[in-house]
C-alpha atoms as a PDB file:
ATOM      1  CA  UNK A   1       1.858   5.011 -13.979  1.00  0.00           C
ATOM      2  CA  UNK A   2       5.446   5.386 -12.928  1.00  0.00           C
ATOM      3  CA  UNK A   3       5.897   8.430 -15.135  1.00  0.00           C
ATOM      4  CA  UNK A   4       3.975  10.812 -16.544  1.00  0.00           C
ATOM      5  CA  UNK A   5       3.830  10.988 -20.184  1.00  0.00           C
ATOM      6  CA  UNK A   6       1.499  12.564 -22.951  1.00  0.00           C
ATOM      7  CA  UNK A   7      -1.367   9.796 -23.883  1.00  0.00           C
ATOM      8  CA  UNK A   8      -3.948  11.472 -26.232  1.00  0.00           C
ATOM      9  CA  UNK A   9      -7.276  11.603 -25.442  1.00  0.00           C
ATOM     10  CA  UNK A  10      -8.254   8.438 -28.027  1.00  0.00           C
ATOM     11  CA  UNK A  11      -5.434   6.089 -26.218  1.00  0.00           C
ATOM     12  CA  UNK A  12      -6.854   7.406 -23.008  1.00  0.00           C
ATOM     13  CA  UNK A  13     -10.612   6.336 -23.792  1.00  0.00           C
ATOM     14  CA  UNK A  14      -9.482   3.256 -26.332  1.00  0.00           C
ATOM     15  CA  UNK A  15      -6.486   1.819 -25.173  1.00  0.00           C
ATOM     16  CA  UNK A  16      -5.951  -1.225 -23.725  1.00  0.00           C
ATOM     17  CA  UNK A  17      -2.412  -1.835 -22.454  1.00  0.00           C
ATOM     18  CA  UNK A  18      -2.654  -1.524 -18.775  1.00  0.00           C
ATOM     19  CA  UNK A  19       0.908  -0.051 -18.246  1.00  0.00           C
ATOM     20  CA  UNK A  20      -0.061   3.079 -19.950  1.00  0.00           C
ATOM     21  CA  UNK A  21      -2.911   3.954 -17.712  1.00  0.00           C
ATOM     22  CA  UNK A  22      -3.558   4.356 -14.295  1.00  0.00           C
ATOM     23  CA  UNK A  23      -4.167   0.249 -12.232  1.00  0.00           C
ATOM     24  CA  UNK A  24      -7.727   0.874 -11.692  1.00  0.00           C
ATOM     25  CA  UNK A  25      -8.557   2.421 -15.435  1.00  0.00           C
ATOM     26  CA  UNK A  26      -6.273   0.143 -17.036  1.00  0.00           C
ATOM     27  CA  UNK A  27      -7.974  -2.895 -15.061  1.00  0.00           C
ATOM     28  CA  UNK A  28     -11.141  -1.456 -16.105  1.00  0.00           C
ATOM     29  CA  UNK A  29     -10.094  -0.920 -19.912  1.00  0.00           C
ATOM     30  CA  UNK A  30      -8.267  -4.230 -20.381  1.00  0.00           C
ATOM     31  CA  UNK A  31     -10.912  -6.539 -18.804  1.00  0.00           C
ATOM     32  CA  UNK A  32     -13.468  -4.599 -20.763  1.00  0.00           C
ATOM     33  CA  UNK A  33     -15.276  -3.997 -17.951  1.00  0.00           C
ATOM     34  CA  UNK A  34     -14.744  -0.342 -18.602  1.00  0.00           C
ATOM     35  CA  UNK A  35     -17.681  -0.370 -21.414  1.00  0.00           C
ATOM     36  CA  UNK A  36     -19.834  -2.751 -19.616  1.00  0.00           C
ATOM     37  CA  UNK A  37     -20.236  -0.251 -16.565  1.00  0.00           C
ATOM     38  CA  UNK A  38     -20.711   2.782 -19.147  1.00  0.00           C
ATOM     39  CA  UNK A  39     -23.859   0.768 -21.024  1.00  0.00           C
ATOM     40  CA  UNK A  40     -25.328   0.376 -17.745  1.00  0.00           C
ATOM     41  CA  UNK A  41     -25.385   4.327 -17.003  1.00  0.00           C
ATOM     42  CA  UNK A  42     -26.149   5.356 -20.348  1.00  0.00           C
ATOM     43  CA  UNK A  43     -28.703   2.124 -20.318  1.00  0.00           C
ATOM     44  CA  UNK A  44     -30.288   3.955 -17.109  1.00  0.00           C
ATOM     45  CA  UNK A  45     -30.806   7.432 -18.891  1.00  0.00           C
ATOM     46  CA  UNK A  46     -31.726   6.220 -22.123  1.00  0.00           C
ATOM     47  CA  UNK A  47     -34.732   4.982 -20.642  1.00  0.00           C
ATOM     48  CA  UNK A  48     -35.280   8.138 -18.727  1.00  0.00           C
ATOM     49  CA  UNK A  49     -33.950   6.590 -15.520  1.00  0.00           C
ATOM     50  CA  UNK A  50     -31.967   9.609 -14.440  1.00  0.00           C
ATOM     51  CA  UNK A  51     -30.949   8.638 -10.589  1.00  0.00           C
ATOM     52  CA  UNK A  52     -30.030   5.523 -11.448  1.00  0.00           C
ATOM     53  CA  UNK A  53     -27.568   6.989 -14.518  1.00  0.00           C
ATOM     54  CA  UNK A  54     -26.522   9.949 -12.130  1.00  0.00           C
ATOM     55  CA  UNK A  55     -25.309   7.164  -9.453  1.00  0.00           C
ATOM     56  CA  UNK A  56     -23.906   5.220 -11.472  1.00  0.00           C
ATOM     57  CA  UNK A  57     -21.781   7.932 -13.086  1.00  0.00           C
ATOM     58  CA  UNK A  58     -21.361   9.121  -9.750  1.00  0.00           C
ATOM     59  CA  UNK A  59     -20.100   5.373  -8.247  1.00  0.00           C
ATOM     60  CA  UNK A  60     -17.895   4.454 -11.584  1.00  0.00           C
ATOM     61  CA  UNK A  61     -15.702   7.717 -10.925  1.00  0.00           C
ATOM     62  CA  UNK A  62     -16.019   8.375  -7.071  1.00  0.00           C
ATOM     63  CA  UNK A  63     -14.924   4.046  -7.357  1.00  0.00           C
ATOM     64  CA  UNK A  64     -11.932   4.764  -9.765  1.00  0.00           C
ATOM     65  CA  UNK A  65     -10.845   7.562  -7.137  1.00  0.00           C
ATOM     66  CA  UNK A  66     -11.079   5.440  -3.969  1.00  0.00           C
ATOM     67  CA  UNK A  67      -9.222   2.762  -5.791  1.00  0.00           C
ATOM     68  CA  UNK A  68      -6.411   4.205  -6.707  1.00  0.00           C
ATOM     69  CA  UNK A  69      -6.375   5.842  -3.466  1.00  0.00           C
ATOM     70  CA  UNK A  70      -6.748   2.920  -0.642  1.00  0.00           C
ATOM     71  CA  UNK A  71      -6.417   0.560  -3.330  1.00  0.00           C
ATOM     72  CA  UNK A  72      -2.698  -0.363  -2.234  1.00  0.00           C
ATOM     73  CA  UNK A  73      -1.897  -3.851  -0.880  1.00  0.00           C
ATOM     74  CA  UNK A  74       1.508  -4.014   1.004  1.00  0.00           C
ATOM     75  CA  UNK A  75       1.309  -7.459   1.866  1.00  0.00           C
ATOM     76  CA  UNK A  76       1.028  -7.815  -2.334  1.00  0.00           C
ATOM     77  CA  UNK A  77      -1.042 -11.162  -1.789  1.00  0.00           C
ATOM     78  CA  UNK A  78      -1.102 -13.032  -5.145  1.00  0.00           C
ATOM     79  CA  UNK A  79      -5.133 -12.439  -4.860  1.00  0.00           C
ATOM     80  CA  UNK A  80      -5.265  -9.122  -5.644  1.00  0.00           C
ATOM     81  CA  UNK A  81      -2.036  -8.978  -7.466  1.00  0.00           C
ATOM     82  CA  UNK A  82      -0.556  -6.460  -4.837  1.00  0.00           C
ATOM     83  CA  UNK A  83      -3.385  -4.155  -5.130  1.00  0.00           C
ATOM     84  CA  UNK A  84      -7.430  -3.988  -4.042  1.00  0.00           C
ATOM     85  CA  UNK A  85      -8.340  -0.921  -6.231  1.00  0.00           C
ATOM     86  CA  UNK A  86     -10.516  -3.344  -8.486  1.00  0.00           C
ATOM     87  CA  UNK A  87     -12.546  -4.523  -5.503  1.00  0.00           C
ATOM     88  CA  UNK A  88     -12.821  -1.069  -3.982  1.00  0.00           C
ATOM     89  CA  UNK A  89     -13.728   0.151  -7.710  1.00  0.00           C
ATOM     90  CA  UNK A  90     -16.581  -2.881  -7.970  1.00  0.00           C
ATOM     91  CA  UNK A  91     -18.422  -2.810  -4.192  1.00  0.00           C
ATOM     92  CA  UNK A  92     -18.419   1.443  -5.085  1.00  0.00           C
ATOM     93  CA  UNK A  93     -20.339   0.829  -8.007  1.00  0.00           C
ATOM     94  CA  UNK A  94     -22.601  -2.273  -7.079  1.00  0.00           C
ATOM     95  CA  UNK A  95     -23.636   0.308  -4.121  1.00  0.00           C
ATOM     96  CA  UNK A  96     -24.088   3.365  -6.735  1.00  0.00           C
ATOM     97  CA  UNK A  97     -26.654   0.941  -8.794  1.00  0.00           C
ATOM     98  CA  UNK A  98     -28.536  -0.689  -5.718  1.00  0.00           C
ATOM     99  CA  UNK A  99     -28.700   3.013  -4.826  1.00  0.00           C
ATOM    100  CA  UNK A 100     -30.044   4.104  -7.906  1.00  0.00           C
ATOM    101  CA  UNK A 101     -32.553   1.519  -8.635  1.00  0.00           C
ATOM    102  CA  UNK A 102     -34.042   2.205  -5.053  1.00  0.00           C
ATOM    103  CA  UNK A 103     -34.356   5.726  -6.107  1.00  0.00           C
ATOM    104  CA  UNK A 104     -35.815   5.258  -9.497  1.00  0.00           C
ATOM    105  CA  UNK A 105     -38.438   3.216  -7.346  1.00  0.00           C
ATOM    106  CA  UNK A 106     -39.083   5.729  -4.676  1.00  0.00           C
ATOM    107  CA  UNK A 107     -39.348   8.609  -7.956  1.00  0.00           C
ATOM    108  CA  UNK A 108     -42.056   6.675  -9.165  1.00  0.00           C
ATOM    109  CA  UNK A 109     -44.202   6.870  -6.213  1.00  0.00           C
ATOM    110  CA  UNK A 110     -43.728  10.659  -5.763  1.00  0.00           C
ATOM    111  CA  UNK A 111     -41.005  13.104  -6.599  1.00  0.00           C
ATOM    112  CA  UNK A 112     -38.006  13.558  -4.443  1.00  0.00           C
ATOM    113  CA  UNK A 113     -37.075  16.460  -2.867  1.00  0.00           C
ATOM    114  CA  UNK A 114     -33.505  18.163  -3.091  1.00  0.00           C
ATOM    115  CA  UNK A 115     -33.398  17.096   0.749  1.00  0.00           C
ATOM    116  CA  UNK A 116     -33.851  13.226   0.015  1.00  0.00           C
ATOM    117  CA  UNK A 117     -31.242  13.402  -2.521  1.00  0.00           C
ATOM    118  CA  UNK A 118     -29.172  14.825   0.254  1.00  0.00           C
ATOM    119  CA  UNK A 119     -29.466  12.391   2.536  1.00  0.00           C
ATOM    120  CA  UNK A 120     -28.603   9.506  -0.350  1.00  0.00           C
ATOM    121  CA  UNK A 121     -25.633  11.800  -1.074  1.00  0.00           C
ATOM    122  CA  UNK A 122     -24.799  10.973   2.816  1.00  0.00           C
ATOM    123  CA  UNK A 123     -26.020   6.886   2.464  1.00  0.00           C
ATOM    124  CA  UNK A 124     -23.806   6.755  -0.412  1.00  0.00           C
ATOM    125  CA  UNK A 125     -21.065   8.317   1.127  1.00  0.00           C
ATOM    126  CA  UNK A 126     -21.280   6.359   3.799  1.00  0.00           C
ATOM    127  CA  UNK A 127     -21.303   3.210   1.858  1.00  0.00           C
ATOM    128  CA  UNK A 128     -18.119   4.301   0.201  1.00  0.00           C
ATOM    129  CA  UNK A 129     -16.500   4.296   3.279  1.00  0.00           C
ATOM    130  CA  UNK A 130     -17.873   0.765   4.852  1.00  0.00           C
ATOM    131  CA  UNK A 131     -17.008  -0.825   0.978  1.00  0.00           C
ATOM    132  CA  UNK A 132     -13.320   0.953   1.963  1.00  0.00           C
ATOM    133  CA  UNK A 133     -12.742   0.028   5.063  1.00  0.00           C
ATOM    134  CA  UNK A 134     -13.911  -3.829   4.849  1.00  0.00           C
ATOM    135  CA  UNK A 135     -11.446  -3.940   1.833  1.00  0.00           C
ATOM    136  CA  UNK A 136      -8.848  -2.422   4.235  1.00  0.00           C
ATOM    137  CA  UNK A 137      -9.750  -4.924   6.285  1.00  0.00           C
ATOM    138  CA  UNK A 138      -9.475  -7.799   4.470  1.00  0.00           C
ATOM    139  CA  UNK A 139      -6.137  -6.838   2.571  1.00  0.00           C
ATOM    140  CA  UNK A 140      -4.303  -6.581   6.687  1.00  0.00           C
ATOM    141  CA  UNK A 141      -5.569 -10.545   6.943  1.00  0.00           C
END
C-alpha cells in the first residue's frame, strides 16, 4: 500500500483488487487462496480438531506477518514478481498444518500438557525462521 487510506471493513475482508490491500493479503484475496486457507481452519474445528484450527490460525497470520516483513526481493526476479511474501506466507502455513495434524494425533493418544504445547510453540517458531531464511536464501541466488 503506498498510502494509507480508509478501506471499510467489507472491502477489507471481500475485496479483491490487490492494489488496495497489503501484497501478501491482496495475493491471498485475489488468487482466492485467502478462503481456501480459512475452510481448512474452520474445517479443523468444526470437527472438534482444535490444535490443528489453532495452528492454522496461528500459521495463516504469523505467515501474512513474515511476508510482508522479509517478503522483499531486491533483485525483483520476474519469479516472484519482485517479492517472496507469497512463498514465505505458504511454507508458514504448510508447517502450521503438518504441525497441527501431528498434534491432533498425539491428543488422541493422551492429553497434552501446557508444557508440550510450549515446546511446539518453540518447533513452530523455529520453523518460521528455517521457512524465512531458506526463502532469504533463495531470493540472494
Amino acid at each position: 500500500m503506498a498510502e494509507q487510506e480508509s478501506v471499510s471493513l467489507m472491502e477489507w475482508l471481500f475485496g479483491n483488487h490487490p492494489q488496495q490491500l497489503h501484497y501478501v493479503y491482496g495475493w491471498l484475496v485475489h488468487q482466492k487462496i485467502y478462503w481456501i486457507a480459512m475452510a481448512i481452519s474452520m474445517a479443523a474445528a468444526l470437527l472438534g480438531k482444535q490444535y490443528c484450527s489453532w495452528f492454522t490460525f496461528l500459521g495463516f497470520v504469523s505467515g501474512m506477518l513474515a511476508g510482508e516483513w522479509f517478503g522483499a526481493n531486491p533483485n525483483a526476479s520476474a519469479i516472484g514478481q519482485g517479492h517472496y511474501g507469497w512463498l514465505i506466507w505458504g511454507g508458514i502455513f504448510l508447517l502450521s498444518v503438518g504441525i497441527g495434524i501431528l498434534l491432533e494425533k498425539k491428543a488422541k493418544k493422551r492429553a497434552l500438557p501446557a508444557l508440550t504445547l510450549g515446546c511446539w510453540g518453540i518447533i513452530f517458531l523455529t520453523g518460521c525462521f528455517v521457512v524465512v531464511m531458506l526463502v532469504k536464501i533463495a531470493m540472494t541466488v
